[in-house]
Protein backbone atom coordinates (compact mmCIF):
# COMPACT_ATOMS: atom_id res chain seq x y z
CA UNK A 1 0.00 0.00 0.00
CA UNK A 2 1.62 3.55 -1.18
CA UNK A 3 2.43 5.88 2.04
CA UNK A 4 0.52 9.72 1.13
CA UNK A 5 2.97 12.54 2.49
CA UNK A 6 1.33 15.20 4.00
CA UNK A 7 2.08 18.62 4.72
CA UNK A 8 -0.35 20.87 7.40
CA UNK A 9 -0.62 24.29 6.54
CA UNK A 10 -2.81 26.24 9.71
CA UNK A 11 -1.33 29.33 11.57
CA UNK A 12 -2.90 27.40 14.53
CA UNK A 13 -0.67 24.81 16.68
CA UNK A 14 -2.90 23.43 18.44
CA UNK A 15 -4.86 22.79 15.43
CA UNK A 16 -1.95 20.97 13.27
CA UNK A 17 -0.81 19.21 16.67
CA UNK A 18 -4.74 17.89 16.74
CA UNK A 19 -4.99 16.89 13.43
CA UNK A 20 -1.76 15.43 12.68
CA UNK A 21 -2.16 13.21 15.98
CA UNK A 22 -5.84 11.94 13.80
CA UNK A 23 -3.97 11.86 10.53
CA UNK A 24 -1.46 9.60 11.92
CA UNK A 25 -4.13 6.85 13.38
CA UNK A 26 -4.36 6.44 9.50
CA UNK A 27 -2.72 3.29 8.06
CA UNK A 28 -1.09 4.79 4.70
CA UNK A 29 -0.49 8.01 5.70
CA UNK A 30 2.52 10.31 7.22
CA UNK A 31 2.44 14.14 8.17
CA UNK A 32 6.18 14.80 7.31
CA UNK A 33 5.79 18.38 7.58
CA UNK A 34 4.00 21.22 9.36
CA UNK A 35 4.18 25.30 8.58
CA UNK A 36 2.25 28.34 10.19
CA UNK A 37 1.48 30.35 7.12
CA UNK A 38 1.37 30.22 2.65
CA UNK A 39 4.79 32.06 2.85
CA UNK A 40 6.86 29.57 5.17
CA UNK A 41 5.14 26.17 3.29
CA UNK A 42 6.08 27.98 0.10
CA UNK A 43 9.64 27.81 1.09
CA UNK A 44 9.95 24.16 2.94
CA UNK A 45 7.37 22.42 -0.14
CA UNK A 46 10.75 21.58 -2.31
CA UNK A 47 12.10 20.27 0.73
CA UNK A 48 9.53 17.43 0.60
CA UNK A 49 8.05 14.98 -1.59
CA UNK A 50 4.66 15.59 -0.66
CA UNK A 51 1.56 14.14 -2.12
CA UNK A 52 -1.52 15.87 -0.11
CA UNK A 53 -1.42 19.54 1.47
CA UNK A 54 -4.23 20.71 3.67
CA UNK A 55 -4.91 24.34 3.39
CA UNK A 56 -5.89 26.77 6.46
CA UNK A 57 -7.64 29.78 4.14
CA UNK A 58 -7.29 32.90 6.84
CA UNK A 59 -3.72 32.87 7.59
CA UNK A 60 -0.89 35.91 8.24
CA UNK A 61 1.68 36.88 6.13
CA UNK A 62 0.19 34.93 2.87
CA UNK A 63 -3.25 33.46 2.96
CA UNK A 64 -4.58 30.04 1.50
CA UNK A 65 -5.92 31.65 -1.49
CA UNK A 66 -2.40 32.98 -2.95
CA UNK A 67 -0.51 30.30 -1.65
CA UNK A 68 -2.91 27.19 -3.45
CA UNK A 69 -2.80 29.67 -6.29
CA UNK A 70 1.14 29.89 -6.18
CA UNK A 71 1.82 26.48 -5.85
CA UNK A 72 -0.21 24.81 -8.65
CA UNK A 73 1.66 26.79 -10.58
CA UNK A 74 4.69 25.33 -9.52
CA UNK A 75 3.56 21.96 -8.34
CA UNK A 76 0.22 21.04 -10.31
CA UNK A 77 0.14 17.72 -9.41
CA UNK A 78 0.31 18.38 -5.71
CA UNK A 79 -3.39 17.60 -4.29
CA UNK A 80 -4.56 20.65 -1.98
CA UNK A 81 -7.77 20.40 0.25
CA UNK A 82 -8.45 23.16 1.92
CA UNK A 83 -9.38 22.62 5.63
CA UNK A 84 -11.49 25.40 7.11
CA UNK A 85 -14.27 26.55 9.53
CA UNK A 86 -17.92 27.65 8.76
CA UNK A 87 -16.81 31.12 8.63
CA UNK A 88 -15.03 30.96 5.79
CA UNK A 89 -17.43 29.74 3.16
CA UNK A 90 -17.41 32.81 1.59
CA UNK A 91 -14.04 31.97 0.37
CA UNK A 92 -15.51 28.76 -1.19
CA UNK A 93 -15.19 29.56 -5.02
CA UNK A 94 -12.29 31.47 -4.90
CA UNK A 95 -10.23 28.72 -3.08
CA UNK A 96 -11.93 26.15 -5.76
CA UNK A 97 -10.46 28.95 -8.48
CA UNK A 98 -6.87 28.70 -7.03
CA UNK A 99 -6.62 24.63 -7.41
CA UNK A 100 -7.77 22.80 -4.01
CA UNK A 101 -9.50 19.67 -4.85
CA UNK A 102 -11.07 19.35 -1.35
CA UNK A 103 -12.85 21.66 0.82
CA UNK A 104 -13.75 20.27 4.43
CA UNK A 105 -14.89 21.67 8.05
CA UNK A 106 -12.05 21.35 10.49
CA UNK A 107 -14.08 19.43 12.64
CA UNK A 108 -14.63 16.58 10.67
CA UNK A 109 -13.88 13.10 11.95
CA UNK A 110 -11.14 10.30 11.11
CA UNK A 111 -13.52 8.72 8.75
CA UNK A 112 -14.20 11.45 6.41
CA UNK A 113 -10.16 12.53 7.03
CA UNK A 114 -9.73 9.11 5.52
CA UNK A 115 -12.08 9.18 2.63
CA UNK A 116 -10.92 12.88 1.10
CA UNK A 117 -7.10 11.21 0.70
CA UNK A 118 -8.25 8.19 -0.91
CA UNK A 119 -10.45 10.20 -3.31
CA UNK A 120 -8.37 12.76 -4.16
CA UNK A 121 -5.57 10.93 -4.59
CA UNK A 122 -7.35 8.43 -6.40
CA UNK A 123 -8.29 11.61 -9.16
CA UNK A 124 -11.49 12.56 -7.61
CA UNK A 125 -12.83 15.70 -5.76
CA UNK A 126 -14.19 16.05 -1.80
CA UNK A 127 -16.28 18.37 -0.23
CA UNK A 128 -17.96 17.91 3.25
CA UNK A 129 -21.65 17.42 3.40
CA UNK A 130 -21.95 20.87 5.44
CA UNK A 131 -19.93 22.59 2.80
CA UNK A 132 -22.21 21.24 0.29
CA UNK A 133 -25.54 22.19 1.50
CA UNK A 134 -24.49 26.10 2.71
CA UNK A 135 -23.05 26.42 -1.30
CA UNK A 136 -26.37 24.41 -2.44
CA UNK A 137 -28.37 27.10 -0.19
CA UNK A 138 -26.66 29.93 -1.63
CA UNK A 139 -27.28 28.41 -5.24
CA UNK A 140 -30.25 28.44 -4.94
CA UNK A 141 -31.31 31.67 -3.67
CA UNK A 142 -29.18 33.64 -5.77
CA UNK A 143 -28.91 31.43 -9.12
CA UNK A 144 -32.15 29.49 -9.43
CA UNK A 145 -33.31 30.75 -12.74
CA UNK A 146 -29.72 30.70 -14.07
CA UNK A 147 -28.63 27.34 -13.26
CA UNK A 148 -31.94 25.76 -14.10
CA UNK A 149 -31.77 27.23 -17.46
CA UNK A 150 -28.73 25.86 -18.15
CA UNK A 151 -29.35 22.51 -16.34
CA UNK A 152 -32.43 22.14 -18.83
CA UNK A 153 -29.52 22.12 -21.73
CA UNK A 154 -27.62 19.43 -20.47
CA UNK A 155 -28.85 16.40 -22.24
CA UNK A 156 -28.99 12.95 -20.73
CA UNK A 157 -25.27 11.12 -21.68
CA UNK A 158 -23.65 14.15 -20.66
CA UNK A 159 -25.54 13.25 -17.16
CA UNK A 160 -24.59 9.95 -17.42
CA UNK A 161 -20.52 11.31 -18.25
CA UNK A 162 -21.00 14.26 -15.44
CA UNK A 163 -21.68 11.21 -12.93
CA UNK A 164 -18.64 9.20 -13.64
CA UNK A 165 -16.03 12.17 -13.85
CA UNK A 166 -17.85 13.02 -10.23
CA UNK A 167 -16.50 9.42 -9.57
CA UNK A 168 -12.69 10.40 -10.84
CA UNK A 169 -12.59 8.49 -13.68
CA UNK A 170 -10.34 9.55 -16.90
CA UNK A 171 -12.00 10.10 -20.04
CA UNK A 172 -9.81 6.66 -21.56
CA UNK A 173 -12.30 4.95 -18.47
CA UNK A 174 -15.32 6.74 -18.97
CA UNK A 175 -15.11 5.71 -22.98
CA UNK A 176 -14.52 2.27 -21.74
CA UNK A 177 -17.63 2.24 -19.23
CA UNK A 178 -19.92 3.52 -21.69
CA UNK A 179 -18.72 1.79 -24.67
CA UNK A 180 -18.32 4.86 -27.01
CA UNK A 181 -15.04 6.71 -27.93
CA UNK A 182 -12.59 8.66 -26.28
CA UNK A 183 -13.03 11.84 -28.59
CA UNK A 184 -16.86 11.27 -27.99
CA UNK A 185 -16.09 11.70 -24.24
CA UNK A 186 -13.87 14.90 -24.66
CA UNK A 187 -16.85 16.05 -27.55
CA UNK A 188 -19.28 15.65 -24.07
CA UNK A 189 -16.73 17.03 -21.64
CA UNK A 190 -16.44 20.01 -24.20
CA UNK A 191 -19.98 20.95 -24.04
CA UNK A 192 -20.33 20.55 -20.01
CA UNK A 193 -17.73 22.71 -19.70
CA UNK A 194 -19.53 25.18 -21.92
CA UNK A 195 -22.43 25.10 -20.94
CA UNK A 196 -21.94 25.21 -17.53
CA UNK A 197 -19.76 28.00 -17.47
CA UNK A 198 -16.88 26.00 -15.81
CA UNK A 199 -13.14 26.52 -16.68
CA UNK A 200 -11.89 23.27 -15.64
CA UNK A 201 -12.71 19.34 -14.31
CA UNK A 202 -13.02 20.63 -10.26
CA UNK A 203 -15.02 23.39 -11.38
CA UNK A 204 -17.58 21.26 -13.13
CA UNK A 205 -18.13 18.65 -10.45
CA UNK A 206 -18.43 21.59 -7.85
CA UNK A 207 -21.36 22.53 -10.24
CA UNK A 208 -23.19 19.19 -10.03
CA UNK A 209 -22.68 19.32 -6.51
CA UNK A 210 -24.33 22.15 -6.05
CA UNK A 211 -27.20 21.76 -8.24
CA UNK A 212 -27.61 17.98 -7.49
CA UNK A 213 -27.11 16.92 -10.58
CA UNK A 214 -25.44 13.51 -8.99
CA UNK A 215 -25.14 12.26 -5.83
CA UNK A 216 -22.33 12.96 -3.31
């Protein structure tokens, strides 16, 4: 079984103390390194062979935001989820602009600690239930007539290819599930992208999230 290197990004000790003791309970996985703020884990990261970062948002010196931004510039496959507190939804899309592929409550337990590293580093995306349903709220208040417009464009194989790249398969698997070809599947992925006004895999699945258009 492959050991995931992690790296805790929180300006809060007692926070990374916490959570690396729970991360360590965890078969396959090793905290190998810890920093306070974006600007110190921006200069320890090439230090470290790291697979899995998680991200405080409201930090000093340089906040989540830049530093997820900075990095996947640097280091796009590193896999960034960012770890936060009910406060800071409203930093929800812009932390899902900069590259996390995770967005979780700080108080979640082992279990769901356990299941965003094997999704994301199986491919996929995770995003606690509480997470979900504030962003679903906020959907729908402020984008109901919007999103349902463009919902009503999305036919039913693109449903059908939204709900396996939800799952974190690759296009070369989805063809292979649904027996058609891979330029068919990049065709589909094309138009979702479109026509949901995403700019990018994350983006899209954070849209079918929020509008239910598969289940978490």
């Amino acid at each position: 079984m492959k050991t995931y290197n992690i790296i805790l990004v929180d300006d809060h000790e007692i926070f990374r103390s916490g959570l690396k003791l729970l991360l360590n309970k965890i078969e396959n996985v090793r905290v190998v390194a810890e920093a306070s703020n974006g600007r110190e884990f921006l200069e320890i990261i090439k230090n470290y062979k790291a697979d899995l970062v998680f991200m405080d948002i409201s930090m000093p010196i340089l906040d989540g935001i830049d530093t997820t931004e900075e990095v996947c510039k640097e280091f796009p496959e590193l896999k960034i989820i960012a770890v936060t507190t009910f406060g800071d939804i409203e930093f929800f899309d812009k932390m899902i602009y900069a590259g996390v592929v995770g967005y979780m409550l700080k108080t979640s337990e082992l279990d769901d600690f356990k299941k965003a590293i094997n999704k994301v580093m199986k491919g996929g995306n995770y995003f606690s239930e509480e997470i979900l349903a504030n962003v679903t709220k906020e959907t729908i208040i402020q984008q109901y007539d919007k999103q349902t417009a463009i919902i009503q464009k999305i036919s039913k194989r693109e449903i059908q290819i939204l709900e396996l790249i939800c799952k974190g398969y690759s296009n070369h698997k989805i063809a292979e599930e649904l027996n058609i070809s891979y330029r068919t599947i990049e065709r589909h992925k094309t138009n979702l992208l479109l026509k949901t006004d995403t700019h990018n895999t994350v983006n899209l699945v954070i849209f079918a999230f929020k509008n239910k258009l598969v289940e978490i």
